[in-house]
Protein backbone atom coordinates (compact mmCIF):
# COMPACT_ATOMS: atom_id res chain seq x y z
CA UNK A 1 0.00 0.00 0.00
CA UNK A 2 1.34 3.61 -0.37
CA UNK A 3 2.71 5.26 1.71
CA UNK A 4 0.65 8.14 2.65
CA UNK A 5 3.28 10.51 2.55
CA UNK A 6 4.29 9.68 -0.79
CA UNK A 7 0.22 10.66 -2.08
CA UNK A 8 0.55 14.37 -3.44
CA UNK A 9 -3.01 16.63 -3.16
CA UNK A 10 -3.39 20.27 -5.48
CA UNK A 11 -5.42 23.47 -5.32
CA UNK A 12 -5.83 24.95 -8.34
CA UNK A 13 -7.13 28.45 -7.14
CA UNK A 14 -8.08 31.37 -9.49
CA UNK A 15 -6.32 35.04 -9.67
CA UNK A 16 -8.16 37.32 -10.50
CA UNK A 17 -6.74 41.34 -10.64
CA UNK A 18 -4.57 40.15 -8.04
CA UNK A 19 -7.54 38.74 -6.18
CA UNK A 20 -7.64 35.14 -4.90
CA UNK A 21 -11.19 34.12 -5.38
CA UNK A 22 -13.35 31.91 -3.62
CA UNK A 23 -10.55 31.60 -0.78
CA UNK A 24 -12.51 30.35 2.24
CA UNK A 25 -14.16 27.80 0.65
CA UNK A 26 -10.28 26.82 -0.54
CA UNK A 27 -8.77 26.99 2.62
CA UNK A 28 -11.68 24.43 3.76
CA UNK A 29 -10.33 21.70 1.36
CA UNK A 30 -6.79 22.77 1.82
CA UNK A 31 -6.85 21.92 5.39
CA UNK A 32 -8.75 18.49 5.11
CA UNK A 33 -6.05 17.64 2.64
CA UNK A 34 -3.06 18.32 4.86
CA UNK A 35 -5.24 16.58 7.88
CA UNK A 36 -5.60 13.54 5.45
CA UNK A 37 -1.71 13.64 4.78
CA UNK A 38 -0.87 14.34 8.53
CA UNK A 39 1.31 17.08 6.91
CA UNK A 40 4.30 17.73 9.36
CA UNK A 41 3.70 21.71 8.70
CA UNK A 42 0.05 23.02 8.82
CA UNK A 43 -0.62 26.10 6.63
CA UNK A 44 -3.93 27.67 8.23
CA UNK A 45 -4.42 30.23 5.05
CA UNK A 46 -3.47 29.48 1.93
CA UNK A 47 -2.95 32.91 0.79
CA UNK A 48 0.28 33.02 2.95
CA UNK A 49 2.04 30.97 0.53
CA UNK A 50 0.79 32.80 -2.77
CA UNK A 51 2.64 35.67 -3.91
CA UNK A 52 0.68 38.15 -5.75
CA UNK A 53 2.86 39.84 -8.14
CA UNK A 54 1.84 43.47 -9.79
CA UNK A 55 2.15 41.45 -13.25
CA UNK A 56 -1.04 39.57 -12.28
CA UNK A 57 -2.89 42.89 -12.66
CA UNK A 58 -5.33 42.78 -14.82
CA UNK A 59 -4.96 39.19 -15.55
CA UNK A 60 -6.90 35.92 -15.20
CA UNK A 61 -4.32 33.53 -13.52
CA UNK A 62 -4.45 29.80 -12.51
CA UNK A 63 -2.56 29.32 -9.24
CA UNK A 64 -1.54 25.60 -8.53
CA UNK A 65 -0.23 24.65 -4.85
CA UNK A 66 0.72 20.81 -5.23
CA UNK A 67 1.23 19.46 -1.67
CA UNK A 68 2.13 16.19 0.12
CA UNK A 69 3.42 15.05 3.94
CA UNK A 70 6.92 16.89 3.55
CA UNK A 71 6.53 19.91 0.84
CA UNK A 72 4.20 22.40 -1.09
CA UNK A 73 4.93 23.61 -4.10
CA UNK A 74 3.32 27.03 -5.79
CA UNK A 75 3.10 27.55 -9.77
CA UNK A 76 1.18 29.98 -11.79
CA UNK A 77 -0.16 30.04 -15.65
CA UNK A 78 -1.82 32.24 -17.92
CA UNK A 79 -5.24 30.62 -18.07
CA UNK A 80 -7.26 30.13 -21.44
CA UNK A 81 -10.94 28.36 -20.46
CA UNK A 82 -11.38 24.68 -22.04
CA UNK A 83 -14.55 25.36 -25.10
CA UNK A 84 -17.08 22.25 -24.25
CA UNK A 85 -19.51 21.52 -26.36
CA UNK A 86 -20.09 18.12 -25.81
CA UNK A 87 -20.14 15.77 -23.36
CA UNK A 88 -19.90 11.72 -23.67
CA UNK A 89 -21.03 9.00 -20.98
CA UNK A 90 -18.53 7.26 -19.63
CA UNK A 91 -18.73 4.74 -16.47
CA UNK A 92 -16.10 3.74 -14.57
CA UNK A 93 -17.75 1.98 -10.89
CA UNK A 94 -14.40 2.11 -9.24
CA UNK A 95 -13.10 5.44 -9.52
CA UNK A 96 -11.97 7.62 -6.08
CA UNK A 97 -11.65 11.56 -6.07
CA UNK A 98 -12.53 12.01 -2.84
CA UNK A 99 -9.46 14.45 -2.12
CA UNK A 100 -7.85 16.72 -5.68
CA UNK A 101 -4.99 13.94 -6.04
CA UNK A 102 -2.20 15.14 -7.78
CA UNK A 103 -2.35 11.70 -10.13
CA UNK A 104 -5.00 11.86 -12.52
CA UNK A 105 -4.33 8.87 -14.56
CA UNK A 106 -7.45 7.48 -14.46
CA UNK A 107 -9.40 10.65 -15.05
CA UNK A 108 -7.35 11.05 -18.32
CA UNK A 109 -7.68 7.44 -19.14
CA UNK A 110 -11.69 8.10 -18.87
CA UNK A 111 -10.94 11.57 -21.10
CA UNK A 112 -9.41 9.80 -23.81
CA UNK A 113 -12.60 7.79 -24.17
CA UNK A 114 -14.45 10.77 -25.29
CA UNK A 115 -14.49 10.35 -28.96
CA UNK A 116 -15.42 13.25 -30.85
CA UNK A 117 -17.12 15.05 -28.05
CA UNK A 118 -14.87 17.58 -25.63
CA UNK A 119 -15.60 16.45 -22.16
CA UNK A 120 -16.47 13.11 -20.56
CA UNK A 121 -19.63 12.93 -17.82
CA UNK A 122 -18.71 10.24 -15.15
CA UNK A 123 -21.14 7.71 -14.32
CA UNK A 124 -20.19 5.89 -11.14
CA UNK A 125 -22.85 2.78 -9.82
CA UNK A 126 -25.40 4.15 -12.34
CA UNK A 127 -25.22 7.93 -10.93
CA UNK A 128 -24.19 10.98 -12.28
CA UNK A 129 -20.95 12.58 -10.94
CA UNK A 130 -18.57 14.80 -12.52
CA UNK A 131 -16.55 15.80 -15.67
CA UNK A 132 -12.94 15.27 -15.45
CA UNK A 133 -12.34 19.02 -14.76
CA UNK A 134 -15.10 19.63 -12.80
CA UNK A 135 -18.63 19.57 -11.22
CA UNK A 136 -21.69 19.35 -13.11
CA UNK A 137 -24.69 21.45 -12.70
CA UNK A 138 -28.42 20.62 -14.81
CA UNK A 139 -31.04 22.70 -15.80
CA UNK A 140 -34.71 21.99 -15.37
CA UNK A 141 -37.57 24.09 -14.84
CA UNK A 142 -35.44 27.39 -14.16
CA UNK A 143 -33.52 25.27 -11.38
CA UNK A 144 -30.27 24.49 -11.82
CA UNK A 145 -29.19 21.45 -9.71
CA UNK A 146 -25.83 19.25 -8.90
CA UNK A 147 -25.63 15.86 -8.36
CA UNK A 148 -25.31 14.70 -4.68
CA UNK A 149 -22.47 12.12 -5.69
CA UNK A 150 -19.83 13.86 -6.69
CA UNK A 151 -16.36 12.98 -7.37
CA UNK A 152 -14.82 15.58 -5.70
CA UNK A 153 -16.49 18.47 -3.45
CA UNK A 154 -15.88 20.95 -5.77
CA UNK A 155 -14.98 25.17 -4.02
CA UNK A 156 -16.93 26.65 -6.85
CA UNK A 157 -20.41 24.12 -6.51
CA UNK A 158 -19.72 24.72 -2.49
CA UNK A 159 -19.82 28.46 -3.37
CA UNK A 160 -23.37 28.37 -5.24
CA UNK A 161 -24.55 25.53 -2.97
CA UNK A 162 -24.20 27.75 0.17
CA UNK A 163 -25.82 30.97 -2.02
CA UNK A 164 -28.67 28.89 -2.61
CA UNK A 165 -28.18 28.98 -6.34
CA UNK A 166 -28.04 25.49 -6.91
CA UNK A 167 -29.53 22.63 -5.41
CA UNK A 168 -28.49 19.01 -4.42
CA UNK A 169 -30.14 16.28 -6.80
CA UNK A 170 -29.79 12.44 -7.15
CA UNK A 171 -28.70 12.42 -10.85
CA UNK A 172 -29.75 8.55 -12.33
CA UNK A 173 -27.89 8.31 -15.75
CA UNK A 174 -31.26 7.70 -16.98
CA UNK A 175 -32.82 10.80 -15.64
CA UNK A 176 -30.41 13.32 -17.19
CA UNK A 177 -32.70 13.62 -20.30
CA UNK A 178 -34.87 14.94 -18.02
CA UNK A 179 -33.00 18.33 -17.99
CA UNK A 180 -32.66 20.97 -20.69
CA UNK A 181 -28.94 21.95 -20.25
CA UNK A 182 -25.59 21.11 -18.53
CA UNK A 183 -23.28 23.24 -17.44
CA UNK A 184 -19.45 22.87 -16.14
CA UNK A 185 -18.21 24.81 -13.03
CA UNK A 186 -14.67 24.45 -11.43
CA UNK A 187 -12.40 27.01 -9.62
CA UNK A 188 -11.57 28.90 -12.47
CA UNK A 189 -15.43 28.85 -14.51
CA UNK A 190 -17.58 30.21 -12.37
CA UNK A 191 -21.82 30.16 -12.97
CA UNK A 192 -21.98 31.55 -16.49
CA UNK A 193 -24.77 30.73 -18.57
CA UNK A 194 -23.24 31.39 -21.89
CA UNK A 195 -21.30 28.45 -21.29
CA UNK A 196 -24.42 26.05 -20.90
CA UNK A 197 -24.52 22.85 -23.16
CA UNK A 198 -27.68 21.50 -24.32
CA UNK A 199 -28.93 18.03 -23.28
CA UNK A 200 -28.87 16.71 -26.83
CA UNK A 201 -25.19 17.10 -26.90
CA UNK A 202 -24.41 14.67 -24.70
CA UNK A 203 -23.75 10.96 -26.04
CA UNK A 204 -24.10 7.71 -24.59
């Protein structure tokens, strides 16, 4: 079995104007993943260990803090949203994302299923989870909702959950025809209709 200080964890946190957004609701996750590595150094606040630079003004930047028991390391990149269009179905019954692991081999093994669509929608013991970037979030009668059985807890469906934007649903892979659009939300896409994808778009 692995050791568990050999299992690396990542935040990927957006910059926006020099502005960390979403950062409670980061910190959160950030410090059940260094209490689920028993990480010899507790950071309380992320934002300590981010430097905000004067070049990130007026910039969109993607921050990634990659973590395990003994280190952290920060990065930053110029960030240029993923176009989806399409989503395809894809099950896989054994899949874990409880915590943002650093290894996503899996996750791109499911991705590279997707055929000619540009995203993959998780199906795990006949339920609807997540994309391989992200949560999802379905339209129906001028609700949006998220599935209750997600991958990962996601900061930015925490965000909207908490606002009372979106609501909890159980999501049967059968029921998603149900809705009239999907839409993908992560740290760095935040609610944004003009990003929706209609239901017909997605594949079996």
């Amino acid at each position: 079995m692995e050791e568990i200080g050999l299992i690396m964890l990542f935040e990927t946190l957006a910059i926006n104007n020099g502005r960390i957004l979403n950062l409670d609701y980061h910190n959160r996750r950030f410090k059940q993943g260094q209490l689920f590595l028993h990480c010899q150094t507790m950071i309380d606040d992320i934002a300590n260990i981010i430097n905000i630079s004067d070049e990130f003004d007026n910039k969109f930047i993607r921050c990634r803090v990659t973590y395990d028991k003994y280190s952290i390391k920060v990065q930053y990149f110029d960030y240029t949203p993923k176009s989806i269009q399409s989503f395809k179905l894809i099950e896989c019954n054994y899949i874990d994302y409880t915590y943002k692991y650093d290894d996503r081999n899996l996750l791109n093994q499911l991705l590279s299923q997707k055929g000619d669509c540009d995203e993959i929608i998780i199906i795990k013991n006949g339920l609807v989870t997540d994309c391989s970037i992200g949560n999802l979030l379905f339209l129906k009668d001028n609700h949006w909702y998220t599935p209750d059985t997600p991958l990962l807890q996601g900061t930015q469906r925490a965000y909207l959950l908490e606002a009372q934007k979106i609501h909890l649903a159980n999501i049967d892979k059968n029921d998603i025809w149900q809705y009239e659009k999907v839409m993908m939300i992560n740290a760095l896409n935040a609610f944004d209709e003009n990003r929706v994808v209609l239901i017909k778009n997605i594949k079996e």
